[in-house]
N, C-alpha and C. Protein backbone atom coordinates (compact mmCIF):
# COMPACT_ATOMS: atom_id res chain seq x y z
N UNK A 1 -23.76 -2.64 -22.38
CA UNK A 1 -22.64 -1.83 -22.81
C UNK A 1 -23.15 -0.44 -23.15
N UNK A 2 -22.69 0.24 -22.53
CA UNK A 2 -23.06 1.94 -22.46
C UNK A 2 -21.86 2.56 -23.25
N UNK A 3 -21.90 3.45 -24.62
CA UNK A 3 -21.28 4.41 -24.69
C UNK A 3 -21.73 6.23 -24.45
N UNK A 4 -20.63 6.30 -24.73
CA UNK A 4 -20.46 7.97 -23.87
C UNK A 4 -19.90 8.76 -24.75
N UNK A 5 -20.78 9.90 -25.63
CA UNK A 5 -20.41 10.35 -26.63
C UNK A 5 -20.19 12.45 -26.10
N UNK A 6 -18.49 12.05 -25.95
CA UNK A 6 -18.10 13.04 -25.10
C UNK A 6 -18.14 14.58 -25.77
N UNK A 7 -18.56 14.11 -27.36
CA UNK A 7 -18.54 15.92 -28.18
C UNK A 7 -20.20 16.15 -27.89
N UNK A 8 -20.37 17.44 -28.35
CA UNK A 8 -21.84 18.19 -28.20
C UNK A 8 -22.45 17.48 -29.83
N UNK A 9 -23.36 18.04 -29.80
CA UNK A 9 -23.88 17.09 -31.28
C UNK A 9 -24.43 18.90 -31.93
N UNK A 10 -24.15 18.74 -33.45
CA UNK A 10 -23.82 20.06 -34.00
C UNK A 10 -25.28 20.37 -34.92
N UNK A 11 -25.69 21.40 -34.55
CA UNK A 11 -27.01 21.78 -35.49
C UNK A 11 -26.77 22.16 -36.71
N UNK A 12 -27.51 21.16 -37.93
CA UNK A 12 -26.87 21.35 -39.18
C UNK A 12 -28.28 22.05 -39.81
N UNK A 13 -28.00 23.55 -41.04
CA UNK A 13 -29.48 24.03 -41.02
C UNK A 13 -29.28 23.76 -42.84
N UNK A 14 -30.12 23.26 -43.74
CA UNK A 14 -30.21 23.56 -45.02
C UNK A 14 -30.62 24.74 -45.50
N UNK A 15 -30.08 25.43 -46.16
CA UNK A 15 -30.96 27.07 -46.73
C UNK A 15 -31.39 27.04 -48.23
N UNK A 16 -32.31 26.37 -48.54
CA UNK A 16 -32.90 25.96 -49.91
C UNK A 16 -32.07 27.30 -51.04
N UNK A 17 -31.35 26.66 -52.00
CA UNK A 17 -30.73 27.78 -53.22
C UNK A 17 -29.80 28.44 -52.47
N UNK A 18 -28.91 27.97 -51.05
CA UNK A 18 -28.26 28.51 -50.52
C UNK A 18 -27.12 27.96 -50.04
N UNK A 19 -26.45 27.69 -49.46
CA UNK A 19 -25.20 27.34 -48.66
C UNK A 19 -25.85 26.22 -47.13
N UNK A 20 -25.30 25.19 -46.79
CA UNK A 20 -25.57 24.26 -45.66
C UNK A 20 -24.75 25.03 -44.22
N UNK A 21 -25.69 25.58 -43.10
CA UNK A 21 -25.52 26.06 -42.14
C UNK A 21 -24.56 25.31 -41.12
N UNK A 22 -23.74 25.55 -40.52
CA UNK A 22 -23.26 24.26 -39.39
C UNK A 22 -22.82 25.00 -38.18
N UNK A 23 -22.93 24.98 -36.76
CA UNK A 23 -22.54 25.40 -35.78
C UNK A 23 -20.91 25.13 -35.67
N UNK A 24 -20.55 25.74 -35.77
CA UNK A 24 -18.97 25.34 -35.09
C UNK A 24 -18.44 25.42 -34.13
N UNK A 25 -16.95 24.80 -34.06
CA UNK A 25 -15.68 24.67 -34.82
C UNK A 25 -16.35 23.28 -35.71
N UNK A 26 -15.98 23.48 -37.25
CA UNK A 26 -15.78 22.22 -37.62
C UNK A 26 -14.85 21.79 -38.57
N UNK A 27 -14.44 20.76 -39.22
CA UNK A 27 -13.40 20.49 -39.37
C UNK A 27 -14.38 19.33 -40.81
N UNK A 28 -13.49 19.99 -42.10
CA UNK A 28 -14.58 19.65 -43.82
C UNK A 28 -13.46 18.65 -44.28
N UNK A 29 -13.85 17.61 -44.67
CA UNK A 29 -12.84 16.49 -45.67
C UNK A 29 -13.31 16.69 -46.93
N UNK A 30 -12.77 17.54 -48.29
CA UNK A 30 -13.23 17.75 -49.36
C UNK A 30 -12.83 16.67 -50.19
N UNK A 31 -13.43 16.17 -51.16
CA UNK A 31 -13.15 15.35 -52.72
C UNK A 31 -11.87 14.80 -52.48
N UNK A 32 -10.82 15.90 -52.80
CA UNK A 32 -9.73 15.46 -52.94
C UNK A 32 -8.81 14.96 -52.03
N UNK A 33 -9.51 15.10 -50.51
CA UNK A 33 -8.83 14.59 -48.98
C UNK A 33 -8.56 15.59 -48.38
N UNK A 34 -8.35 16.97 -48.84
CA UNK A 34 -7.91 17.84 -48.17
C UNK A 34 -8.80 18.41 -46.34
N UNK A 35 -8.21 18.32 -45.54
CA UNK A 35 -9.00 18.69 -44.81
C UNK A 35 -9.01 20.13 -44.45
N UNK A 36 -10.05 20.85 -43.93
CA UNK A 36 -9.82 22.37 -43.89
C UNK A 36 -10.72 22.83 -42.54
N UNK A 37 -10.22 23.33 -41.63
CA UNK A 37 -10.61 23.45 -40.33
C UNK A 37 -11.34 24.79 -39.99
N UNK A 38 -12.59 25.34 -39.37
CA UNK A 38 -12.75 26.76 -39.23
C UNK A 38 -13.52 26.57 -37.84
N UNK A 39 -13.09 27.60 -37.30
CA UNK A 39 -13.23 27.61 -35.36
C UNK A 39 -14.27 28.84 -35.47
N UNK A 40 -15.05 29.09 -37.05
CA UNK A 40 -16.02 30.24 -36.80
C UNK A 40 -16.97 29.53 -35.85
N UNK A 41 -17.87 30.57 -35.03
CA UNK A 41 -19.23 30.24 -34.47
C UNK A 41 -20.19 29.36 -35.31
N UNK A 42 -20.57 30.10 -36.84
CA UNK A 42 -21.48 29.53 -37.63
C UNK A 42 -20.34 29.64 -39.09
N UNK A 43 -20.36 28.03 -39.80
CA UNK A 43 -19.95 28.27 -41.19
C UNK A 43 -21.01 27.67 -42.10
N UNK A 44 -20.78 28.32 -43.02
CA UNK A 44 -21.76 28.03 -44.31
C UNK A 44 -20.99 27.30 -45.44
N UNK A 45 -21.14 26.37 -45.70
CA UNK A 45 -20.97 25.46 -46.46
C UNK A 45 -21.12 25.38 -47.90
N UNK A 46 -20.54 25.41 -49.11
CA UNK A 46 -21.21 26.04 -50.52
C UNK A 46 -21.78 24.47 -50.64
N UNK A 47 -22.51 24.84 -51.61
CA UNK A 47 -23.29 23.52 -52.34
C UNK A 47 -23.54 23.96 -53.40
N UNK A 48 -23.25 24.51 -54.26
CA UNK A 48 -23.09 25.33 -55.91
C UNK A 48 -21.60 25.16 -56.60
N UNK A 49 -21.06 24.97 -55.66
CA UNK A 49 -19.81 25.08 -56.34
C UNK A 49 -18.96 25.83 -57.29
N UNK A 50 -19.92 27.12 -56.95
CA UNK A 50 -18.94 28.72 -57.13
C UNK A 50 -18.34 28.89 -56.41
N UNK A 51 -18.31 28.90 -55.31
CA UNK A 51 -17.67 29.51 -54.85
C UNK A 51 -16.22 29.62 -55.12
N UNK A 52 -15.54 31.18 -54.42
CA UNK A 52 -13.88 30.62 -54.92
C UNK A 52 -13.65 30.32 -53.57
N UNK A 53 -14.00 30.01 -52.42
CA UNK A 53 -13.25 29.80 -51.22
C UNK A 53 -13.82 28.42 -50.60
N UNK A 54 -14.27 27.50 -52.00
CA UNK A 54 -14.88 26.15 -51.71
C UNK A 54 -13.78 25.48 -50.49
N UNK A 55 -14.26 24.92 -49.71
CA UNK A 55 -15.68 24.10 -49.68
C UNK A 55 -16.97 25.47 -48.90
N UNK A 56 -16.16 26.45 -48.36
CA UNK A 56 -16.82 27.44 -47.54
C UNK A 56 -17.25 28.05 -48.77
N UNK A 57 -18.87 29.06 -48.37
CA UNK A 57 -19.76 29.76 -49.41
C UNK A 57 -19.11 31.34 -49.18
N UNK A 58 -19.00 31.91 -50.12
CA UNK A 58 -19.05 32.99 -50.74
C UNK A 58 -20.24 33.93 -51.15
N UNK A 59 -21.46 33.21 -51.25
CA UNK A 59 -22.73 33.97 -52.09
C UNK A 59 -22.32 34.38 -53.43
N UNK A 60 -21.57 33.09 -54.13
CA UNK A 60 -21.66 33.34 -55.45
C UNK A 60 -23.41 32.11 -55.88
N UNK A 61 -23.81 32.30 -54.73
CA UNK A 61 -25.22 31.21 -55.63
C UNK A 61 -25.91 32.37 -55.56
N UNK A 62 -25.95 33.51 -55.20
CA UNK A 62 -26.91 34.64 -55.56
C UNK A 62 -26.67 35.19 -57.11
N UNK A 63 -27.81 34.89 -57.62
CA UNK A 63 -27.73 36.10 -59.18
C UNK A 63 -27.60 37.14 -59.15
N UNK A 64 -26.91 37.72 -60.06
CA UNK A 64 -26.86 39.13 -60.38
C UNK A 64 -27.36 39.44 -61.26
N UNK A 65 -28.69 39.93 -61.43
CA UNK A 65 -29.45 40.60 -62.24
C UNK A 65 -28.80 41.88 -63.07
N UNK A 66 -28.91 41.49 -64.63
CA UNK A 66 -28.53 42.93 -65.27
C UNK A 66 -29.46 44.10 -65.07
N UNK A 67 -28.80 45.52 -64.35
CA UNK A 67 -30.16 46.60 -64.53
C UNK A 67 -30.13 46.85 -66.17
N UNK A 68 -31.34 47.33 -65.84
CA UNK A 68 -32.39 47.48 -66.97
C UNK A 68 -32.38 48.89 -67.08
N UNK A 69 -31.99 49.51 -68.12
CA UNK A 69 -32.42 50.89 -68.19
C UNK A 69 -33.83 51.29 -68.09
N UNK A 70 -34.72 50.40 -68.77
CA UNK A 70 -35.91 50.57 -68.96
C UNK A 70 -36.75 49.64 -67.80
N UNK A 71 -36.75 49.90 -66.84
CA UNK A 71 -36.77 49.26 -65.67
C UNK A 71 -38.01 50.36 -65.09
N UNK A 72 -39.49 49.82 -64.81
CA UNK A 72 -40.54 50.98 -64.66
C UNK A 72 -41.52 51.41 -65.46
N UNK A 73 -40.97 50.93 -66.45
CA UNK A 73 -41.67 51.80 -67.78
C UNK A 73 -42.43 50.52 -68.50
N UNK A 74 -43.86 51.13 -68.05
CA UNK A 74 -44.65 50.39 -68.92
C UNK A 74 -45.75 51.02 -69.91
N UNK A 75 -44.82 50.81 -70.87
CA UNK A 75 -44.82 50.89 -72.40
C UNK A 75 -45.66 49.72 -73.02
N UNK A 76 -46.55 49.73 -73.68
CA UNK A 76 -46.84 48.77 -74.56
C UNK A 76 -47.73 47.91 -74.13
């Protein structure tokens, strides 16, 4: 018995402290059942769960560093 698996098979990339890479079109079943479809080329996936456009990443897992006035200055 031979099957015949007629979709392409999708390259999934991890980005360590980052968002999960996926080739698309793909199509996300979140927590609550909702399904949510995106026909981008490449979507990024949050895994932080900032984001506001969950289940898709935003780059709210990047910090924002407070500047430093005293930023250079070595004093002491």
């Amino acid at each position: 018995m031979t099957t015949e698996n007629t979709q392409p098979s999708r390259r999934v990339r991890v980005v360590p402290g980052g968002p999960v890479l996926i080739e698309g079109p793909v199509e996300i079943a979140v927590d609550d059942g909702v399904v949510v479809r995106s026909d981008r080329f490449l979507v990024a996936l949050c895994t932080c769960r900032r984001s506001k456009r969950y289940p898709f990443c935003d780059t709210s897992h990047r910090r924002k560093l407070p500047r430093s006035s005293t930023s250079g200055d070595s004093t002491g």
